[in-house]
Protein backbone atom coordinates (compact mmCIF):
# COMPACT_ATOMS: atom_id res chain seq x y z
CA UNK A 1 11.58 -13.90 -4.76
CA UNK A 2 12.25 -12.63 -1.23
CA UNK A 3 14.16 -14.51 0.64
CA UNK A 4 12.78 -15.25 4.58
CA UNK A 5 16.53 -14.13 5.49
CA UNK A 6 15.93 -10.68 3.63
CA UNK A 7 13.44 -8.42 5.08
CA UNK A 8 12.73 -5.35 3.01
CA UNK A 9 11.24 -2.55 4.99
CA UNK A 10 10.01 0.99 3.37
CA UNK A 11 10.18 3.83 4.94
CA UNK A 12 9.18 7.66 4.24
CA UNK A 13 10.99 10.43 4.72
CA UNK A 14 10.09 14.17 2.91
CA UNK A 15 8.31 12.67 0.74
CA UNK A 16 11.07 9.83 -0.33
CA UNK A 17 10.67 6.23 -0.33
CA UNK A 18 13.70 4.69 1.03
CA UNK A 19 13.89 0.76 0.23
CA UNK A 20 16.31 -0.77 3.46
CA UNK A 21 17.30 -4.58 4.17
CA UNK A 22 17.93 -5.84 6.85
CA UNK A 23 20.59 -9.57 6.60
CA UNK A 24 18.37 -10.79 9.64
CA UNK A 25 14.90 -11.74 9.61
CA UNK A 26 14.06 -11.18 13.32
CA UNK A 27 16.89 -8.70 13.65
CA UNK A 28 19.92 -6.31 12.55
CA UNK A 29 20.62 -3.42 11.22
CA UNK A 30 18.83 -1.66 8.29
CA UNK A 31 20.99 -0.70 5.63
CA UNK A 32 19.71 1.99 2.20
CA UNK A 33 19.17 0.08 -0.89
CA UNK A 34 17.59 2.90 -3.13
CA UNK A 35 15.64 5.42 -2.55
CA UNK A 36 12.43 6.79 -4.89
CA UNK A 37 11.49 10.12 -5.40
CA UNK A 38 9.43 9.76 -8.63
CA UNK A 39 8.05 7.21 -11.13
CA UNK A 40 9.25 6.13 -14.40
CA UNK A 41 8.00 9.10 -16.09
CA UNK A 42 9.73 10.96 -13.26
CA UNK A 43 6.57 12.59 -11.71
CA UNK A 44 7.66 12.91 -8.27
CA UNK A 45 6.43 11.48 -5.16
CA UNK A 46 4.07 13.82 -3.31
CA UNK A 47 3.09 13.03 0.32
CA UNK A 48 3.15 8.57 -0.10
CA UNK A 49 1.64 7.77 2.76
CA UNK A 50 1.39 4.07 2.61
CA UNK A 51 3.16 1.23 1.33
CA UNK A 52 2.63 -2.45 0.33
CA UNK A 53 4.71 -5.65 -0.73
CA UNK A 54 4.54 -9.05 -1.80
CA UNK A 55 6.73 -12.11 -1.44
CA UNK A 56 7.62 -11.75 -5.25
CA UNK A 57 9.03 -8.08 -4.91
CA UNK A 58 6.00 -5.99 -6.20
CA UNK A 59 5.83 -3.12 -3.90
CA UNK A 60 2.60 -0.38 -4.76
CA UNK A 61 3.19 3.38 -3.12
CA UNK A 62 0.23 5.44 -1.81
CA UNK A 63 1.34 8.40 -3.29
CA UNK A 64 -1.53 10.65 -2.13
CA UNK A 65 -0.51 13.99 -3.03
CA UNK A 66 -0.30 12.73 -6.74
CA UNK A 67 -3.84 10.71 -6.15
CA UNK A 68 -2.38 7.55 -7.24
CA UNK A 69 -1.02 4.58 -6.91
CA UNK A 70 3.05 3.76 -7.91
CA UNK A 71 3.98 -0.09 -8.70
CA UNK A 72 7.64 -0.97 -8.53
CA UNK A 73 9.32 -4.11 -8.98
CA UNK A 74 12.27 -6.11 -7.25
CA UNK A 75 13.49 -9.11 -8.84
CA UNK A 76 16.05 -9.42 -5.78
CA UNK A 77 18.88 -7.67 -7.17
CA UNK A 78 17.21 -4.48 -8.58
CA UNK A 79 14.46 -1.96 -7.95
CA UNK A 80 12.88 -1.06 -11.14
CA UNK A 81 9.48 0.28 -12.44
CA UNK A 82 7.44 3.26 -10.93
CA UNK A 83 4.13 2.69 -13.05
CA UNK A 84 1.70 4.67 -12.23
CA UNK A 85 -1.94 3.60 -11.42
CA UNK A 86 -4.47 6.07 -11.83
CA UNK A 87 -8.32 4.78 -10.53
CA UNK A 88 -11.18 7.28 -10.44
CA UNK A 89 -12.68 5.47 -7.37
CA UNK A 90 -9.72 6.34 -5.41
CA UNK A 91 -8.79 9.55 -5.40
CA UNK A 92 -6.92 10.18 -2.02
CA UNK A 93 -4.80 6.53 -1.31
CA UNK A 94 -3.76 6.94 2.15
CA UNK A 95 -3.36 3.07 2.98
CA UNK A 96 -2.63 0.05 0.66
CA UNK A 97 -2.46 -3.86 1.15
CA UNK A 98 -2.36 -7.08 -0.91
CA UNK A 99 -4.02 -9.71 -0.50
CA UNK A 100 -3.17 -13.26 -0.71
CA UNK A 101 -4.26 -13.23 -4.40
CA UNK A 102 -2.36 -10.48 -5.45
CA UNK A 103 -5.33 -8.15 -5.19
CA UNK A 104 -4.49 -4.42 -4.34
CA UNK A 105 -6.60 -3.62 -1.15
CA UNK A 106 -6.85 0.52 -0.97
CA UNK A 107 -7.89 2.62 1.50
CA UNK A 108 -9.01 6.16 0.06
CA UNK A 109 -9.60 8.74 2.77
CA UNK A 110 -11.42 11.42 0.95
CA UNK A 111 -14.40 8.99 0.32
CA UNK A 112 -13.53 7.08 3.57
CA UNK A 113 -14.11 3.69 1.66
CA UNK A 114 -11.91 0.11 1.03
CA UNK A 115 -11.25 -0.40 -2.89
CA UNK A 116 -10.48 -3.88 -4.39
CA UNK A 117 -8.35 -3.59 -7.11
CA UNK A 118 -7.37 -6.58 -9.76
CA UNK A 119 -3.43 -7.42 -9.55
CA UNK A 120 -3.28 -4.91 -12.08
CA UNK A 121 -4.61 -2.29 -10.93
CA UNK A 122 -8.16 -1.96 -12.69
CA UNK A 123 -11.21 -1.57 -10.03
CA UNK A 124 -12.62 -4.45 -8.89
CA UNK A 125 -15.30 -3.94 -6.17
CA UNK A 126 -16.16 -1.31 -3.19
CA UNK A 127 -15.19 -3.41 0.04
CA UNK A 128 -18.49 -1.99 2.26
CA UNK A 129 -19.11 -3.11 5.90
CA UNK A 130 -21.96 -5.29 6.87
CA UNK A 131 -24.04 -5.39 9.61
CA UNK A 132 -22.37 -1.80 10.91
CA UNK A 133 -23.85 1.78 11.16
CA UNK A 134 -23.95 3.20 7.07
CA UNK A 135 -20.56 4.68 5.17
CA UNK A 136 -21.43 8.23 6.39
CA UNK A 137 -21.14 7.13 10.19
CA UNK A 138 -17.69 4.92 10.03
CA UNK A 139 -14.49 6.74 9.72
CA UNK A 140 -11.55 4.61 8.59
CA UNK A 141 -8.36 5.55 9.30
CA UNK A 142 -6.05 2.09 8.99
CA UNK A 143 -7.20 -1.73 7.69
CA UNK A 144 -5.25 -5.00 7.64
CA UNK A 145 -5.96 -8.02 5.30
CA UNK A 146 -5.03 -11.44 6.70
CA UNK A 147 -3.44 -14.47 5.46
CA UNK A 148 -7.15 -15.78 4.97
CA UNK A 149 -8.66 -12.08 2.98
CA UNK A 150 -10.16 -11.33 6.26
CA UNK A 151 -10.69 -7.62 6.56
CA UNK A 152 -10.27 -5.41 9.64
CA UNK A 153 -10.92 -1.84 9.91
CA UNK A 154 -9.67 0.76 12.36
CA UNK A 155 -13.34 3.27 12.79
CA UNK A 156 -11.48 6.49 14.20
CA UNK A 157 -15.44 7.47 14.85
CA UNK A 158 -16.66 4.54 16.07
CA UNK A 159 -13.47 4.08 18.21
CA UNK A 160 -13.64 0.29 17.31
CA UNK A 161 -11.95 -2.26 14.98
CA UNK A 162 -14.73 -4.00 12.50
């Protein structure tokens, strides 16, 4: 587990996922803890652009240029993992959340469309928006999941939230 004193940030840089803690929940200095250039086959990273964790140390990696998804694993001592999660409804992960079930929430910008996977990783459902102008006319660039599953999308061509 994650303690509320440890806050573990991720942050990209050429490509590299560099895991930093900060001592101080609210604030302090980051300091490197590892960084991850490839999975455990070592495939290399190529162009993660998002990044997602959970209070039990499961982080998943938007590694878009690879069109996939990367789960690692901290067990609060060590980083370890790099499986790779490969989903033919998702071939462009830009942007990836979990929910409060441990369901990986995917945004894929090629198709421009939310994916619910299991905790797993298998496909579990196309998130689509009611009540709003059809896929074709919404442009998501950025989503958020509350505490509660709610789901908010940025529309870049709508210029709204949903």
């Amino acid at each position: 587990m994650m303690s509320m004193r440890t806050v573990h940030a991720f942050l990209f840089s050429l490509g590299t996922l560099i895991a930093v803690r900060s001592a101080h929940a609210q604030v302090g200095p980051f300091t490197p803890e590892r960084s991850f250039f490839a999975d455990e086959k070592n495939v290399q990273l190529n162009a993660p652009e998002g990044v997602a964790c959970s209070e039990s140390g499961m982080f998943i990696v938007a590694d878009s240029g690879n069109h996939r998804l990367v789960r690692y694993d901290y067990d609060g001592r060590m980083f370890s993992g790099g499986t790779e999660i490969v989903v033919p409804e998702i071939p462009y992960p830009t942007r990836v959340q979990l929910d409060a079930q441990g369901h990986i929430v995917v945004l894929d910008q090629r198709t421009r469309r939310v994916v619910q996977l299991d905790p797993k990783g298998a496909f579990q459902a196309f998130l689509d928006v009611k009540g709003a102008p059809p896929p074709a006319k919404i442009a998501p660039v950025a989503f958020r999941v509350d505490g509660s599953g709610q789901l908010f999308l940025l529309d870049l061509a709508g210029r709204r939230v949903i």
